[in-house]
Protein backbone atom coordinates (compact mmCIF):
# COMPACT_ATOMS: atom_id res chain seq x y z
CA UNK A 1 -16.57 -11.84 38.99
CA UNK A 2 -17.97 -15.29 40.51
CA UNK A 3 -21.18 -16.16 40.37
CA UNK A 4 -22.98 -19.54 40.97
CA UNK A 5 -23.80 -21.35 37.58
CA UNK A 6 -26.23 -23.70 39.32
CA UNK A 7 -25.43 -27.63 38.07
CA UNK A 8 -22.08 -27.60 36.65
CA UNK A 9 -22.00 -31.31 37.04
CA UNK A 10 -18.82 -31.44 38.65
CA UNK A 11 -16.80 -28.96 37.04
CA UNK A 12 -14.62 -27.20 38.35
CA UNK A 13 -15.09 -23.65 38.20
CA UNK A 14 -11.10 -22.40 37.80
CA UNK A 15 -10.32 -18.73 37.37
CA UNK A 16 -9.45 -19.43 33.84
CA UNK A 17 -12.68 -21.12 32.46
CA UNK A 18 -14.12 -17.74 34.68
CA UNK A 19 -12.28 -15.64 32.10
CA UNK A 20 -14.19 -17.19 29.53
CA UNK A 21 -17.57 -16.88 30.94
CA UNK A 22 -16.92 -13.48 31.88
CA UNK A 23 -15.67 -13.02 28.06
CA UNK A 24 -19.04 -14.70 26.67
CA UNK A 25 -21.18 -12.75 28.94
CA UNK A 26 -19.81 -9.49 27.45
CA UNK A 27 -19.25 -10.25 24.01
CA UNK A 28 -22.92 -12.76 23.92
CA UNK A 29 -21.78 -14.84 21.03
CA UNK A 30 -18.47 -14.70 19.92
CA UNK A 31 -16.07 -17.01 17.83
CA UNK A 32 -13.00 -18.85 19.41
CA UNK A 33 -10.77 -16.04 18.19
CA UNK A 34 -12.65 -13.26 19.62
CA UNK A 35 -12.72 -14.82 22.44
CA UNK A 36 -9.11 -15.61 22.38
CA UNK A 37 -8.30 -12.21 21.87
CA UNK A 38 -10.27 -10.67 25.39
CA UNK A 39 -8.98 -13.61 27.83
CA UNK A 40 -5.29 -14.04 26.18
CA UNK A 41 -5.85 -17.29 26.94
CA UNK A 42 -3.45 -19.98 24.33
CA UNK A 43 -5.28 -21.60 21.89
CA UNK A 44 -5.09 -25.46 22.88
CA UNK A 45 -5.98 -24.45 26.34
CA UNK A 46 -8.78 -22.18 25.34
CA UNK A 47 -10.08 -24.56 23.50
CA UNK A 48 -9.91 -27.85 25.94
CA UNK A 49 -11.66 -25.29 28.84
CA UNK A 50 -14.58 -24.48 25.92
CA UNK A 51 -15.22 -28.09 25.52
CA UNK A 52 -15.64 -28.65 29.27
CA UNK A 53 -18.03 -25.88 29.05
CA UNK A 54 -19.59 -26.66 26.92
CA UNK A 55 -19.83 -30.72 28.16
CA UNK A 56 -21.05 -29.38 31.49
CA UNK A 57 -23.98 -27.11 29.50
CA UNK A 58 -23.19 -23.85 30.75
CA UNK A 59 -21.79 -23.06 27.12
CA UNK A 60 -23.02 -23.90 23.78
CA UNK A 61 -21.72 -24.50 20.45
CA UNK A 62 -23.82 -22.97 17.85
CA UNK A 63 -22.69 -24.07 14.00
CA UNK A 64 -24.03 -21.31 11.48
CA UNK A 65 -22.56 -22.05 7.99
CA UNK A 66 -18.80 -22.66 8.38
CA UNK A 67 -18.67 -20.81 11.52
CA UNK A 68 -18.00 -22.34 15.12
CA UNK A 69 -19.76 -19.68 17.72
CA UNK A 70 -19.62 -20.08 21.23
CA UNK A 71 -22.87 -18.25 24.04
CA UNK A 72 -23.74 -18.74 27.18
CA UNK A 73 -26.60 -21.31 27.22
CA UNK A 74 -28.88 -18.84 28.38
CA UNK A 75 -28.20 -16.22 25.65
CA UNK A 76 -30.82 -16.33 22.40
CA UNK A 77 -29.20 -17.48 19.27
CA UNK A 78 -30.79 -15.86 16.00
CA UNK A 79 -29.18 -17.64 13.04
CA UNK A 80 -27.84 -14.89 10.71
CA UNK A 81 -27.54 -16.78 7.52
CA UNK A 82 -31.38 -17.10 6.79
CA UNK A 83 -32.20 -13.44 8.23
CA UNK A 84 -32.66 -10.85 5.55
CA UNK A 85 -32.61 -7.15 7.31
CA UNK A 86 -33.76 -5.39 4.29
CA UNK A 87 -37.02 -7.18 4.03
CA UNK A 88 -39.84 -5.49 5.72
CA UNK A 89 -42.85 -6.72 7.92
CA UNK A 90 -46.08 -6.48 6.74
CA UNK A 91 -48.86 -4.53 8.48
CA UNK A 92 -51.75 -6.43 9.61
């Protein structure tokens, strides 16, 4: 599905760096494998179109511990490694 990004700065919207948005947009943040695995895309070329991406700010590379992860820029990003689910809120 196409849709307009707004400023791409250029870039060239191809069918294949589609595949990737469309990938990102259903998995929200996902690692370069998982992404790998829903576009079937090869790994060199995956990886050049995630750099123009994310160059041209329509993707973003988030860095949590050793991990590389990979959102659209307009999905949140909670940073798992300092959230503790088992701690609870207190009341007011």
């Amino acid at each position: 599905s196409w849709r307009n990004l707004g400023n791409t700065t250029g870039l060239n919207l191809t069918e294949r760096r589609q595949e990737i948005l469309d990938a990102l947009s259903q998995l929200g943040i996902a690692s370069h494998k998982d992404i790998q695995k829903l576009v079937g895309q090869a790994d060199g070329h995956l990886h050049n179109r995630l750099q123009d991406l994310v160059t041209a700010d329509i993707v973003q590379r988030i860095k949590q511990g050793g991990r590389v992860l990979y959102s659209l820029v307009d999905t949140p990003v909670i940073d798992v490694t300092t959230c503790n689910p088992d701690q609870e809120q207190e009341d007011e």
